[in-house]
N, C-alpha and C. Protein backbone atom coordinates (compact mmCIF):
# COMPACT_ATOMS: atom_id res chain seq x y z
N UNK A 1 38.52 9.03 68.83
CA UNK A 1 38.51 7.96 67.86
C UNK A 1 37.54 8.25 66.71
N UNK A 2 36.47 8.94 66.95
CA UNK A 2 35.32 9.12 66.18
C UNK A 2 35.88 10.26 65.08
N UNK A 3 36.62 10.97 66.15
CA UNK A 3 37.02 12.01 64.95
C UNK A 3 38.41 11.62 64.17
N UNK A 4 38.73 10.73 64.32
CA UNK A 4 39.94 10.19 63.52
C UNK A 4 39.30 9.59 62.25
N UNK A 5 37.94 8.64 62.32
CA UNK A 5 37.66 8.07 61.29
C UNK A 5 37.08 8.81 60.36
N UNK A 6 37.04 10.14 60.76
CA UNK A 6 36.41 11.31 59.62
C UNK A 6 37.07 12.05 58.92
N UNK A 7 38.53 11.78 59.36
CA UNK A 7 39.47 12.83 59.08
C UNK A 7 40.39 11.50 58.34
N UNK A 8 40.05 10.51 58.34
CA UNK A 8 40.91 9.49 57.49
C UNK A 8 40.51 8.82 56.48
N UNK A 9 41.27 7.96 55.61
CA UNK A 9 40.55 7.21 54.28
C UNK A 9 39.57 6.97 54.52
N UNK A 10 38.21 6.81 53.50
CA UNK A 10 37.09 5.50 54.24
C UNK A 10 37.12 5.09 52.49
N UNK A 11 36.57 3.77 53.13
CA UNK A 11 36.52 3.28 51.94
C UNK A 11 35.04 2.88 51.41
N UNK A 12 34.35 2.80 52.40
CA UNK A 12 32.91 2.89 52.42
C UNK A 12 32.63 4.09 50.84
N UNK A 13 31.42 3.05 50.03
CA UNK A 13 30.82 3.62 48.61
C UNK A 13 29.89 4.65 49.26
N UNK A 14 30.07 6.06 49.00
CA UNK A 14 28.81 7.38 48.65
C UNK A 14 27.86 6.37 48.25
N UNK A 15 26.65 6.72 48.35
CA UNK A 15 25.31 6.22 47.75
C UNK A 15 25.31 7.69 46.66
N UNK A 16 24.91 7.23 45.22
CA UNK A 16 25.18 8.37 44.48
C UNK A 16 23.57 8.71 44.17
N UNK A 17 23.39 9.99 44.21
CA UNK A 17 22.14 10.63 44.26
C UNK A 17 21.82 11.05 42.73
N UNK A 18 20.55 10.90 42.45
CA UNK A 18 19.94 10.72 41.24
C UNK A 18 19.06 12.18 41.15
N UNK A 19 19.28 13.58 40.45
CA UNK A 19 19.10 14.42 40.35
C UNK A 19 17.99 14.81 40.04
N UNK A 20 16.83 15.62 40.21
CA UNK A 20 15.48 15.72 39.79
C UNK A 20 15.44 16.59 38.22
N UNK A 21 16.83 17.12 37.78
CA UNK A 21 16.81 17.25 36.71
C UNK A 21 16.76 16.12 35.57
N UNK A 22 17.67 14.97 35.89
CA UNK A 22 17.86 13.94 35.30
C UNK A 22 16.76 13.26 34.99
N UNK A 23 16.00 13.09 36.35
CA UNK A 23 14.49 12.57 36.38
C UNK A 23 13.42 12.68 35.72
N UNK A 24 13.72 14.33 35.75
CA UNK A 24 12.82 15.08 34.45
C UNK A 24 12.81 14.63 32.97
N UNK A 25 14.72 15.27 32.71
CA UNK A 25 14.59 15.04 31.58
C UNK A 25 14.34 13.68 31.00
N UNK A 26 14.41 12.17 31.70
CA UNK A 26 14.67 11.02 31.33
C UNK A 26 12.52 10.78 31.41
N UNK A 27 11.81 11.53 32.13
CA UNK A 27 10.51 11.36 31.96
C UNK A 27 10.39 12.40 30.70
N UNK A 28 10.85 13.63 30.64
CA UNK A 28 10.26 13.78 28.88
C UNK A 28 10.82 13.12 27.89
N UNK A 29 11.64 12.80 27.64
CA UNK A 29 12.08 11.49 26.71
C UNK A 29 10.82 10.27 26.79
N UNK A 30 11.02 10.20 27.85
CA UNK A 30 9.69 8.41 27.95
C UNK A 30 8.13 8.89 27.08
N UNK A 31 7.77 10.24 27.68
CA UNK A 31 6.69 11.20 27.50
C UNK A 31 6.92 10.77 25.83
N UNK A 32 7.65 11.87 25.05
CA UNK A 32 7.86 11.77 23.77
C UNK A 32 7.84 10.28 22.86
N UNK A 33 8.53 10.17 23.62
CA UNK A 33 8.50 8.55 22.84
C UNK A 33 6.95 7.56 22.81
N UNK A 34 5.95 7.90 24.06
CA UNK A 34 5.33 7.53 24.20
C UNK A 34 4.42 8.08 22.98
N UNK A 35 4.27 9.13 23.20
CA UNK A 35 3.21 10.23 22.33
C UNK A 35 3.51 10.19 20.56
N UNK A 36 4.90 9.70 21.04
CA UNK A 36 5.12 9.54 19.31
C UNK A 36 4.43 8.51 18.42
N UNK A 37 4.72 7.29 19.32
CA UNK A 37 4.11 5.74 18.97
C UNK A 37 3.10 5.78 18.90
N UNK A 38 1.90 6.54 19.66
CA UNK A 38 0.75 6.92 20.31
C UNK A 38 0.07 7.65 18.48
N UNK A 39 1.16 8.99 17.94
CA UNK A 39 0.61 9.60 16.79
C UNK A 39 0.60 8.45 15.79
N UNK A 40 1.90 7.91 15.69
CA UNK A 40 2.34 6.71 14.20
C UNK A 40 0.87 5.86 14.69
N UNK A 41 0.72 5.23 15.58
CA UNK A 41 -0.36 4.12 15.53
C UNK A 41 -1.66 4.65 14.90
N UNK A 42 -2.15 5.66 15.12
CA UNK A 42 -3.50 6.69 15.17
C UNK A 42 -3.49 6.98 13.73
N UNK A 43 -2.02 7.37 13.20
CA UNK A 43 -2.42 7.96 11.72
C UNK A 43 -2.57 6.53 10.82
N UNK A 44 -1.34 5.36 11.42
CA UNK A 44 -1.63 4.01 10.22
C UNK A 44 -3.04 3.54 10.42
N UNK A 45 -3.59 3.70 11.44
CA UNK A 45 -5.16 2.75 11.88
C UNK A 45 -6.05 3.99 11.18
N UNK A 46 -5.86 5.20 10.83
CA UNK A 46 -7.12 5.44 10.48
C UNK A 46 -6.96 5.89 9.23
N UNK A 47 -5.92 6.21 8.44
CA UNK A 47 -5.59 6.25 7.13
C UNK A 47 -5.32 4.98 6.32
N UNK A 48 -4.67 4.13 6.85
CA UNK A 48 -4.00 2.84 6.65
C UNK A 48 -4.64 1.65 6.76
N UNK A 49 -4.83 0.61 6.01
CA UNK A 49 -5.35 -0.63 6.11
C UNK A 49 -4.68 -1.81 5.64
N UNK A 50 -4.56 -2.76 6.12
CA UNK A 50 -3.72 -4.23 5.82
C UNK A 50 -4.52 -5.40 5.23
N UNK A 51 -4.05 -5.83 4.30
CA UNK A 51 -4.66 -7.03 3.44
C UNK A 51 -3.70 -7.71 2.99
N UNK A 52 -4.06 -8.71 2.47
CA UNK A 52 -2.95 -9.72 1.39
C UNK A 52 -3.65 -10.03 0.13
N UNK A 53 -2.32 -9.93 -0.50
CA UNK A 53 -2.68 -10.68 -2.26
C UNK A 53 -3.01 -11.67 -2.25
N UNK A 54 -4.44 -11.61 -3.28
CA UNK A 54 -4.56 -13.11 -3.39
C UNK A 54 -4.89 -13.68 -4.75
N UNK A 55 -4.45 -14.73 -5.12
CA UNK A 55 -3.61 -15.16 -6.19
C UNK A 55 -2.36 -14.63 -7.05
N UNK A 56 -2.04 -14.68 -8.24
CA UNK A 56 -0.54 -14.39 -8.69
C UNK A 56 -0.63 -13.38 -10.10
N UNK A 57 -1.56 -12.97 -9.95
CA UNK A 57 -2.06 -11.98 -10.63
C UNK A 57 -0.95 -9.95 -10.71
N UNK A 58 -0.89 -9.92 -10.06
CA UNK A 58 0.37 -8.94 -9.73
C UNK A 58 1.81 -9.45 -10.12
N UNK A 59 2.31 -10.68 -10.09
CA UNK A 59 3.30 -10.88 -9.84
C UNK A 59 4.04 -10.23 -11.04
N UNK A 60 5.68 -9.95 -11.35
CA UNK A 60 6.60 -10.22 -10.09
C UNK A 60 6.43 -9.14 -9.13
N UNK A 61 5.73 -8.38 -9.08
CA UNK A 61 5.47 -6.96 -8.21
C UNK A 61 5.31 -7.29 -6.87
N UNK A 62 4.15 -7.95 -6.80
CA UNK A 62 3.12 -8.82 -5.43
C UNK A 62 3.10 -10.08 -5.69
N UNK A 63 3.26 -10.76 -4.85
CA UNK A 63 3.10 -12.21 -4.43
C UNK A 63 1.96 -12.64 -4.12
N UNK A 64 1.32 -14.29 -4.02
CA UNK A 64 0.43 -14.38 -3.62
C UNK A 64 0.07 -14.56 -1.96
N UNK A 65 -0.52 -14.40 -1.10
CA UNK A 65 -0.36 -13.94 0.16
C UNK A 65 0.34 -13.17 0.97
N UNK A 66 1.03 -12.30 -0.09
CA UNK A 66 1.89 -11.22 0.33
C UNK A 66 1.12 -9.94 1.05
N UNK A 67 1.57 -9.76 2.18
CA UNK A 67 0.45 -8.41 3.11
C UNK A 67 1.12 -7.22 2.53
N UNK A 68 -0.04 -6.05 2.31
CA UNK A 68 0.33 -4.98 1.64
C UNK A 68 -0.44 -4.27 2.52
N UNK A 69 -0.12 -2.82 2.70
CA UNK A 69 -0.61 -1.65 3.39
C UNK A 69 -1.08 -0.72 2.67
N UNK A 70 -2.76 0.01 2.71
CA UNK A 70 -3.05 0.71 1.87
C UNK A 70 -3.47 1.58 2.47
N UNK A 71 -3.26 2.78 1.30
CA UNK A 71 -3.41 4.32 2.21
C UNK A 71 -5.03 4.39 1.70
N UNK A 72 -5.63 4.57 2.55
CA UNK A 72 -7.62 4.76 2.04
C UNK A 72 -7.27 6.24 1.99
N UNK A 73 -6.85 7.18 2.36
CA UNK A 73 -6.96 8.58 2.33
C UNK A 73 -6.49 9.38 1.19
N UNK A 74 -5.73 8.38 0.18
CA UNK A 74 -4.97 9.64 -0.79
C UNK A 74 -6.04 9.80 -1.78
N UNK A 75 -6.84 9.08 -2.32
CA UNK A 75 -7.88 9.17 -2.92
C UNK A 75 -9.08 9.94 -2.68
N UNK A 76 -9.31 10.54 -1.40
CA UNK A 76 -10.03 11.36 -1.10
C UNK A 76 -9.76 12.78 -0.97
N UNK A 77 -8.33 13.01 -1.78
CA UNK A 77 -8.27 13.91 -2.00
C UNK A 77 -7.34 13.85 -3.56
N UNK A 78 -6.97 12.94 -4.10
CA UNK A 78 -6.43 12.87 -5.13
C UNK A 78 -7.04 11.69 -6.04
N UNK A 79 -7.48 12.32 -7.42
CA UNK A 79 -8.04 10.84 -7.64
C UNK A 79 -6.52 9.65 -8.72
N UNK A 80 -7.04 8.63 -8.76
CA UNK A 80 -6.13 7.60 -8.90
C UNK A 80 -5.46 8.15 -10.52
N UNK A 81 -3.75 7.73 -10.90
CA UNK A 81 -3.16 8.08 -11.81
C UNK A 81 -2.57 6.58 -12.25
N UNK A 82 -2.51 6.92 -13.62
CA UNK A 82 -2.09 5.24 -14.19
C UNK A 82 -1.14 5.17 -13.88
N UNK A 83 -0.77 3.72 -13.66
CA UNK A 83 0.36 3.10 -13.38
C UNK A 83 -0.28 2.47 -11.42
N UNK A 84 -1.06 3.28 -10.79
CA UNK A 84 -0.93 3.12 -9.79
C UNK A 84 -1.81 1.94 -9.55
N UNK A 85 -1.19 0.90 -8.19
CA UNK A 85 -1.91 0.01 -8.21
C UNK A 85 -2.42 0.18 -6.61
N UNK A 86 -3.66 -0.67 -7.11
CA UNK A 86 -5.10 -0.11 -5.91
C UNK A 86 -5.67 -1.25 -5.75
N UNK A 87 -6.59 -0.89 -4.57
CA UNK A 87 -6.86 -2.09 -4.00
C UNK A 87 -8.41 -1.42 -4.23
N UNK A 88 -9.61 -2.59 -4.50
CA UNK A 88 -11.30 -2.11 -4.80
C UNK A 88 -11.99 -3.38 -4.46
N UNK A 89 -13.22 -2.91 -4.41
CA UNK A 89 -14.37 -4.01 -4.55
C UNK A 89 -15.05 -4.09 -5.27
N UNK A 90 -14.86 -4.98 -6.47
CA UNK A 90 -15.79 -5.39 -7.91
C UNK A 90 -17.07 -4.78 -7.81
N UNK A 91 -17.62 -4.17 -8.34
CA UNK A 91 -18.97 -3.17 -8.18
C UNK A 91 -19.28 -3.07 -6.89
N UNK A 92 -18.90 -2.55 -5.78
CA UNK A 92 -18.43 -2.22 -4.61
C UNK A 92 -19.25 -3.60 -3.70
N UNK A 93 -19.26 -4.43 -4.40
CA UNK A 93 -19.88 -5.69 -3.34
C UNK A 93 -19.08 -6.19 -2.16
N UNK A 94 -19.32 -5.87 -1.22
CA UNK A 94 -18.74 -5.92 0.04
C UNK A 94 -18.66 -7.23 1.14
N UNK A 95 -18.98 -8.25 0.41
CA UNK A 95 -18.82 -9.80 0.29
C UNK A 95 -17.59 -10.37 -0.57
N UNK A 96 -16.93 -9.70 -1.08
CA UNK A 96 -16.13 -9.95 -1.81
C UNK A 96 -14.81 -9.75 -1.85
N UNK A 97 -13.64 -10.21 -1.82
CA UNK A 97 -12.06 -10.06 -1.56
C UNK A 97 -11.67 -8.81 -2.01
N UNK A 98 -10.51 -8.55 -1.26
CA UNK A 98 -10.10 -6.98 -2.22
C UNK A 98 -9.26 -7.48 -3.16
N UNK A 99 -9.62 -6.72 -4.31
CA UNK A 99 -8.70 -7.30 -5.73
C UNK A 99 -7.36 -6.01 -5.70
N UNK A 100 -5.98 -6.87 -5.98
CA UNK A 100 -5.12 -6.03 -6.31
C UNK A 100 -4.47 -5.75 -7.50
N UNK A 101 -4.66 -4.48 -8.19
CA UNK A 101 -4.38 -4.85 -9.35
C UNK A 101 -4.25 -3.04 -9.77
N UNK A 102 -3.44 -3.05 -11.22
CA UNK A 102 -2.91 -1.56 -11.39
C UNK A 102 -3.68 -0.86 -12.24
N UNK A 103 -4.00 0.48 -12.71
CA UNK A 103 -4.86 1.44 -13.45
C UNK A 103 -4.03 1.36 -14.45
N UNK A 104 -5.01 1.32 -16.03
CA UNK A 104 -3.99 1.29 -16.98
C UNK A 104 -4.82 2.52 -17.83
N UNK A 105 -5.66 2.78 -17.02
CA UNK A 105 -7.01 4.12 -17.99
C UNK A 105 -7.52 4.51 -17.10
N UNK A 106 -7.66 5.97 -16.92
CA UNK A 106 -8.54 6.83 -16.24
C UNK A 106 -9.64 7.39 -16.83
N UNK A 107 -10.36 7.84 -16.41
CA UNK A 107 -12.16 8.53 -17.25
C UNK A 107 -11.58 9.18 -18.34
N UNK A 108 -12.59 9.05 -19.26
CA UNK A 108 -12.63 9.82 -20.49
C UNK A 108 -11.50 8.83 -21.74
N UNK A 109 -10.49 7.78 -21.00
CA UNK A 109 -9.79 7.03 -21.95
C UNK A 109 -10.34 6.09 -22.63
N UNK A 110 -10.04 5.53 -23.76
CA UNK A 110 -10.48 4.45 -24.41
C UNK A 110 -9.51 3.49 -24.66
N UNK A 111 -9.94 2.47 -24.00
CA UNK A 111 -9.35 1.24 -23.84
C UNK A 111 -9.69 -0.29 -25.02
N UNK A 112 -8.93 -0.47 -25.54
CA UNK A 112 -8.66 -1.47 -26.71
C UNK A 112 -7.79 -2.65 -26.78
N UNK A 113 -7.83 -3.70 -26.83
CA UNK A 113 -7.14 -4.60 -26.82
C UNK A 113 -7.12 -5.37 -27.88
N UNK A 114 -6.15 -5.31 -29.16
CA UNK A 114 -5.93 -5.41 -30.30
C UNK A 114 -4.48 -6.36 -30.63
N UNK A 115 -5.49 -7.91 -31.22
CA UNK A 115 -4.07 -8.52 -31.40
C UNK A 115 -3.04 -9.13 -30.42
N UNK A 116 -3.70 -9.07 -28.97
CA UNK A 116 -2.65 -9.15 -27.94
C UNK A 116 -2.16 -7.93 -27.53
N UNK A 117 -2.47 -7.11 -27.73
CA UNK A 117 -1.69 -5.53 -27.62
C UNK A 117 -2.56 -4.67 -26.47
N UNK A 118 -2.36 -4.31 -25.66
CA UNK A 118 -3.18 -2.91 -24.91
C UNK A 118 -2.89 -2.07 -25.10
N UNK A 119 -4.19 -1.31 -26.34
CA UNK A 119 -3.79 0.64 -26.98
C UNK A 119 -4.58 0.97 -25.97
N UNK A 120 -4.70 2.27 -25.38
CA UNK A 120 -5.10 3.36 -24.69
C UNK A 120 -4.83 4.61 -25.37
N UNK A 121 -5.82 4.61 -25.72
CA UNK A 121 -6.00 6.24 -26.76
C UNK A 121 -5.47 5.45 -28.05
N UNK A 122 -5.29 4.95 -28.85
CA UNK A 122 -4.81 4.79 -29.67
C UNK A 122 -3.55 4.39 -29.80
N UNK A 123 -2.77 4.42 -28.78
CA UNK A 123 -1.49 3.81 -28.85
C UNK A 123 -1.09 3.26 -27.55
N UNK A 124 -0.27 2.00 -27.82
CA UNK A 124 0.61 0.90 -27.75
C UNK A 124 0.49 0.81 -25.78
N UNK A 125 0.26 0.56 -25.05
CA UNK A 125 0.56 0.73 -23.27
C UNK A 125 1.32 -0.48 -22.67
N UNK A 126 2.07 -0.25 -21.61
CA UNK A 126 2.70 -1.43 -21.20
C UNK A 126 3.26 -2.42 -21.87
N UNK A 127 3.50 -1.99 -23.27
CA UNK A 127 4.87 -2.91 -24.10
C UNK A 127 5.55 -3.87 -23.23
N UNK A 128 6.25 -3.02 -22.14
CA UNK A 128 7.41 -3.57 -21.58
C UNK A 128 6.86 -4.60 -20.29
N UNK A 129 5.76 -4.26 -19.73
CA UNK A 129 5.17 -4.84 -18.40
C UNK A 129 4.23 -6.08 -19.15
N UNK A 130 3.42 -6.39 -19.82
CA UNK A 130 2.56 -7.17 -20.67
C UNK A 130 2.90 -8.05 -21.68
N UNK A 131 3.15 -9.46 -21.80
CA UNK A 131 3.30 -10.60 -22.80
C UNK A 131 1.96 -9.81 -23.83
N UNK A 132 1.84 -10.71 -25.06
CA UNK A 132 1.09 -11.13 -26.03
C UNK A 132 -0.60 -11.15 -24.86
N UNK A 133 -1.59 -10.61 -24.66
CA UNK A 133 -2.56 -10.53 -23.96
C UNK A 133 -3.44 -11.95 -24.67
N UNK A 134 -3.40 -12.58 -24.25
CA UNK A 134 -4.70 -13.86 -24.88
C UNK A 134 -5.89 -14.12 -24.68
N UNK A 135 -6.60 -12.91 -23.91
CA UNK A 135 -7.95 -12.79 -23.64
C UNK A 135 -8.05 -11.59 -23.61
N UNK A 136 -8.98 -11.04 -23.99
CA UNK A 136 -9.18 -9.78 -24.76
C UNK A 136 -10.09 -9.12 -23.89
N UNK A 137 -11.32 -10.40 -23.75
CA UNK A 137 -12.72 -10.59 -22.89
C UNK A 137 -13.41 -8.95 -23.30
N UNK A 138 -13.56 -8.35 -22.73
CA UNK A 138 -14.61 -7.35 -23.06
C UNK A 138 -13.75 -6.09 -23.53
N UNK A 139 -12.75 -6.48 -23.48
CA UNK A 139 -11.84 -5.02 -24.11
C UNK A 139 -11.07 -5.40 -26.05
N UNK A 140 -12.11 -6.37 -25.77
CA UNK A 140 -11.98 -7.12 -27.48
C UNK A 140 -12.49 -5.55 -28.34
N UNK A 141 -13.42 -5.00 -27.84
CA UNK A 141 -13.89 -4.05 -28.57
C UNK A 141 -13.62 -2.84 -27.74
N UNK A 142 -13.38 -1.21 -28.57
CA UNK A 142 -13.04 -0.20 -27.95
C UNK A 142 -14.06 -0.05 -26.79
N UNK A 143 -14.17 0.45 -25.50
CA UNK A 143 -14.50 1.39 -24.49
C UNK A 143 -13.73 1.96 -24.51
N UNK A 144 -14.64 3.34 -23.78
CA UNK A 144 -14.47 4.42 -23.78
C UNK A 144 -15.04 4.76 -21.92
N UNK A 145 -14.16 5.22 -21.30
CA UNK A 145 -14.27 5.33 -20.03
C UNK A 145 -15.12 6.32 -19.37
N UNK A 146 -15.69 6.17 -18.38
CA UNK A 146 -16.75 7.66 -17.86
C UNK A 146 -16.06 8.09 -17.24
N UNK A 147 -15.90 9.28 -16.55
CA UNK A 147 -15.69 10.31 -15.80
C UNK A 147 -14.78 9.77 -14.78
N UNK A 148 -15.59 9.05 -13.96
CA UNK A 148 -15.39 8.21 -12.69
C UNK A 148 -15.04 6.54 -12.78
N UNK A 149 -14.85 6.26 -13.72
CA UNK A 149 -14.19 5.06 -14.22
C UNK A 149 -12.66 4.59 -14.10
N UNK A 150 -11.94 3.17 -13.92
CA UNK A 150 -10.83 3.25 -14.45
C UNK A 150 -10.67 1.78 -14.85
N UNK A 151 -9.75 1.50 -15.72
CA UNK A 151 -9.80 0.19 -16.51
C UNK A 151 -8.20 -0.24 -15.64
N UNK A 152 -8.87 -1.77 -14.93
CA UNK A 152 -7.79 -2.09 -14.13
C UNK A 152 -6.91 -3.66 -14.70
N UNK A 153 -5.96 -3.64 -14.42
CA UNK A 153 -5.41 -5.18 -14.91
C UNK A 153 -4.35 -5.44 -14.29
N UNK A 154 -4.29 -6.75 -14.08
CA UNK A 154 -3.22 -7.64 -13.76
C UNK A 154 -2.36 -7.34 -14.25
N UNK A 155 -0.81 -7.31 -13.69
CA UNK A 155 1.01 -7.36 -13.99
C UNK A 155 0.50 -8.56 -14.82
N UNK A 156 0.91 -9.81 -14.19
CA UNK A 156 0.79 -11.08 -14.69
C UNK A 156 -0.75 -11.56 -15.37
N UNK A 157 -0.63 -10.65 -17.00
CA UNK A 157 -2.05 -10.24 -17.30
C UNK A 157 -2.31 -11.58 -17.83
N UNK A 158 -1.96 -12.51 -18.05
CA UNK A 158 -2.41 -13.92 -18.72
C UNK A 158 -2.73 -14.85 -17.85
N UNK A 159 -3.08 -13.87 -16.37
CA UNK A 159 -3.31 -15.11 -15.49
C UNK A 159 -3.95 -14.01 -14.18
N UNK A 160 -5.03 -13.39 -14.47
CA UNK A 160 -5.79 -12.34 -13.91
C UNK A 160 -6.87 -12.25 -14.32
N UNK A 161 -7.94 -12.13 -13.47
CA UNK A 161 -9.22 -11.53 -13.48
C UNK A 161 -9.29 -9.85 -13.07
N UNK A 162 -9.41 -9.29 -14.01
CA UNK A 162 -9.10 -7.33 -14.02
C UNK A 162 -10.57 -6.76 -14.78
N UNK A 163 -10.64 -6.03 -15.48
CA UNK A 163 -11.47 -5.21 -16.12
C UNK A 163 -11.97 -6.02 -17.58
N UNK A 164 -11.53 -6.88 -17.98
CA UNK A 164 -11.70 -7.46 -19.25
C UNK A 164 -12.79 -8.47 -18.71
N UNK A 165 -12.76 -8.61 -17.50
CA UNK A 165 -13.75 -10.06 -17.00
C UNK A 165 -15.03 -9.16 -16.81
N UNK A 166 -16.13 -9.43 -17.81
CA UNK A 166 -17.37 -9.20 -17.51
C UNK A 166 -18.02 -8.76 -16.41
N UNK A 167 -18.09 -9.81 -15.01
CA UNK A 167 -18.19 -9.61 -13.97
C UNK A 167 -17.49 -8.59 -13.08
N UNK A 168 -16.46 -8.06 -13.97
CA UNK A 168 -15.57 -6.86 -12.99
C UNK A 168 -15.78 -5.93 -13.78
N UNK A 169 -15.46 -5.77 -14.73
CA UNK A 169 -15.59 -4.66 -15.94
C UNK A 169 -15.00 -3.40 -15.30
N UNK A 170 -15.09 -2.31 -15.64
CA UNK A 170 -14.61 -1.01 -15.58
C UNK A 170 -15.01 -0.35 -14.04
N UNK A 171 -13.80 0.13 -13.58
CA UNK A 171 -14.45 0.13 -11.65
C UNK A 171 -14.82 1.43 -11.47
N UNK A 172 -15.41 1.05 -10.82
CA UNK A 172 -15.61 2.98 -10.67
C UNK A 172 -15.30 3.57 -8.76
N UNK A 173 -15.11 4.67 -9.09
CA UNK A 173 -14.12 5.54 -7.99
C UNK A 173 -14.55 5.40 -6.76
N UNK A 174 -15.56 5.23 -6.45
CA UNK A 174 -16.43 5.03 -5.05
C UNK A 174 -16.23 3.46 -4.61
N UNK A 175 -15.74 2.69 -5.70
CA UNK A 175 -15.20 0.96 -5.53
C UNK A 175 -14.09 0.94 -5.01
N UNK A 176 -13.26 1.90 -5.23
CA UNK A 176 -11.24 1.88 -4.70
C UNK A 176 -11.37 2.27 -3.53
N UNK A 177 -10.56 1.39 -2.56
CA UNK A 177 -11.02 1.56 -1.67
C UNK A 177 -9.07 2.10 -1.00
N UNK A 178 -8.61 1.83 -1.81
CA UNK A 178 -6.79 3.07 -1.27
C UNK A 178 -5.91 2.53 -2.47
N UNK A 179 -4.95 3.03 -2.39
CA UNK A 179 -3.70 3.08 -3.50
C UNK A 179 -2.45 1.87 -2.32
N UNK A 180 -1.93 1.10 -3.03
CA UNK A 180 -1.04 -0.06 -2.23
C UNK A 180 0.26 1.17 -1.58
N UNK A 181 0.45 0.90 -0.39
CA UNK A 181 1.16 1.98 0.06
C UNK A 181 2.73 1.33 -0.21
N UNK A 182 2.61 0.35 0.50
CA UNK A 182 3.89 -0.69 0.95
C UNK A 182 4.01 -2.22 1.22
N UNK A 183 4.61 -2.60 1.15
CA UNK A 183 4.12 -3.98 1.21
C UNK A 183 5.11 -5.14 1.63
N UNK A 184 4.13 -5.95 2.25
CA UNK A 184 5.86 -6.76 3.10
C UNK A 184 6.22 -7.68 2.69
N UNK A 185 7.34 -8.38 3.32
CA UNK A 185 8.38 -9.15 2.73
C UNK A 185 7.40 -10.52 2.35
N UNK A 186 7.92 -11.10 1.37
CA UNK A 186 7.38 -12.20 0.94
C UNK A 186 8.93 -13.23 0.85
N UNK A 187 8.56 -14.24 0.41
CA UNK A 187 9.51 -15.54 0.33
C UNK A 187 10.83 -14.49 -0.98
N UNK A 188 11.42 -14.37 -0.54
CA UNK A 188 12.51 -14.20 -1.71
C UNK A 188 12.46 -12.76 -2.36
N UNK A 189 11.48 -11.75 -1.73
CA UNK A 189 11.01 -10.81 -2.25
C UNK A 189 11.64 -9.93 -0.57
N UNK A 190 12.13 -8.79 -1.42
CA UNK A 190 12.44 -7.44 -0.53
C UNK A 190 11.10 -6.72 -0.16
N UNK A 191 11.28 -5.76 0.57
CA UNK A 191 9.85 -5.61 1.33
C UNK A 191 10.68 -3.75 0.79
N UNK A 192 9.26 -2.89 0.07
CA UNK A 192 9.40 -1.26 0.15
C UNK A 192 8.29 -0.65 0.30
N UNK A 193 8.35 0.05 -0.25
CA UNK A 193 7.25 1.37 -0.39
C UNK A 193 6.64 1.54 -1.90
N UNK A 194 5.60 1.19 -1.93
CA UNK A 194 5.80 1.72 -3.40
C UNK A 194 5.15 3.11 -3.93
N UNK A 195 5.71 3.37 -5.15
CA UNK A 195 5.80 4.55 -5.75
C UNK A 195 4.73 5.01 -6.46
C-alpha cells in the first residue's frame, strides 16, 4: 500500500526551497540600497543645509516661508558668480536670520543706482528682472567693490532689505554662507533645482 502511494498522483504541495544564491543576491541588493541612502544622507548633511525664506523679497523666484537647500561647499572652492542667489549673514552676525537674496556685483565692480536704474560698470543690469528701483539707499552714489565683496539684492527689489540698506551694505565672502541649491514646493509654486 505504501508503495502504491509513491508511485501514484499526490496532490500534497512540495514545500518550495529558497536557494542560498537567491538569499545572497536579495542581501546584496538590501546591502546596496542600504549603503546608498547611508552615502546620499552623509553628503546632503555635511555639504547641504535647510532654511526658509523669509519675507517676499525674492519673489516670484522664492516665496515667503518657502524651504530651500543650500550647498555650503561650492564656495569653498568656487567663489560666487552674478546672477547667483546665496544665502549670508549681514556682517557675519550670527544672531541673525539668513538673508536670501541674488549677487548683482562681484569684487572690483562698481555699483550705481541711477534714476531707478541698476548700472554695474557703467551699464544698464537686470532691465528685465527690476521695476523703476525707489530707494537707492547707499548705492545712490557709485561704490566700487573690494576684492572679497559682493553687492546683493532682492528679485522683488522695491520691497527688500539687500546691500543698499546701510546696516547690510556690501557682504563680504567669509559672510555667504552657500549658493541656494534647490528649493521646495511652496503654495502654487513647482519645486527645482536651481541654476
Amino acid at each position: 500500500m505504501a508503495l502504491r502511494r509513491a508511485r501514484g498522483l499526490n496532490f500534497r504541495k512540495k514545500k518550495k526551497k529558497i536557494s542560498t544564491a537567491i538569499l545572497k543576491e536579495i542581501a546584496s541588493y538590501v546591502f546596496l540600497i542600504f549603503v546608498t541612502i547611508l552615502f546620499s544622507f552623509v553628503m546632503v548633511w555635511s555639504i547641504g543645509m535647510r532654511t526658509r525664506v523669509i519675507g517676499a523679497s525674492m519673489e516670484p523666484v522664492l516665496y515667503n516661508s518657502q524651504e530651500i537647500l543650500v550647498n555650503r561647499f561650492v564656495y569653498k572652492l568656487f567663489a560666487p558668480n552674478k546672477d547667483d542667489i546665496v544665502v549670508f549673514l549681514p556682517n557675519g552676525n550670527q544672531n541673525s536670520h539668513y538673508y536670501v537674496k541674488r549677487v548683482v556685483a562681484t569684487g572690483g565692480d562698481t555699483v550705481q543706482i541711477k534714476e531707478g536704474i541698476l548700472y554695474v560698470n557703467d551699464e544698464v543690469y537686470g532691465a528685465e528682472r527690476y521695476d523703476k528701483i525707489a530707494d537707492a539707499g547707499i548705492l545712490e552714489n557709485a561704490v566700487t567693490l573690494e576684492s572679497d565683496e559682493y553687492c546683493m539684492l532682492g528679485d522683488n527689489i522695491n520691497n527688500s532689505e539687500d546691500s543698499r540698506s546701510g546696516n547690510i551694505g556690501m557682504v563680504k565672502r567669509q559672510d555667504i554662507v552657500g549658493k541656494v541649491w534647490f528649493h521646495m514646493a511652496a503654495e502654487n509654486v513647482g519645486m527645482g533645482v536651481m541654476k
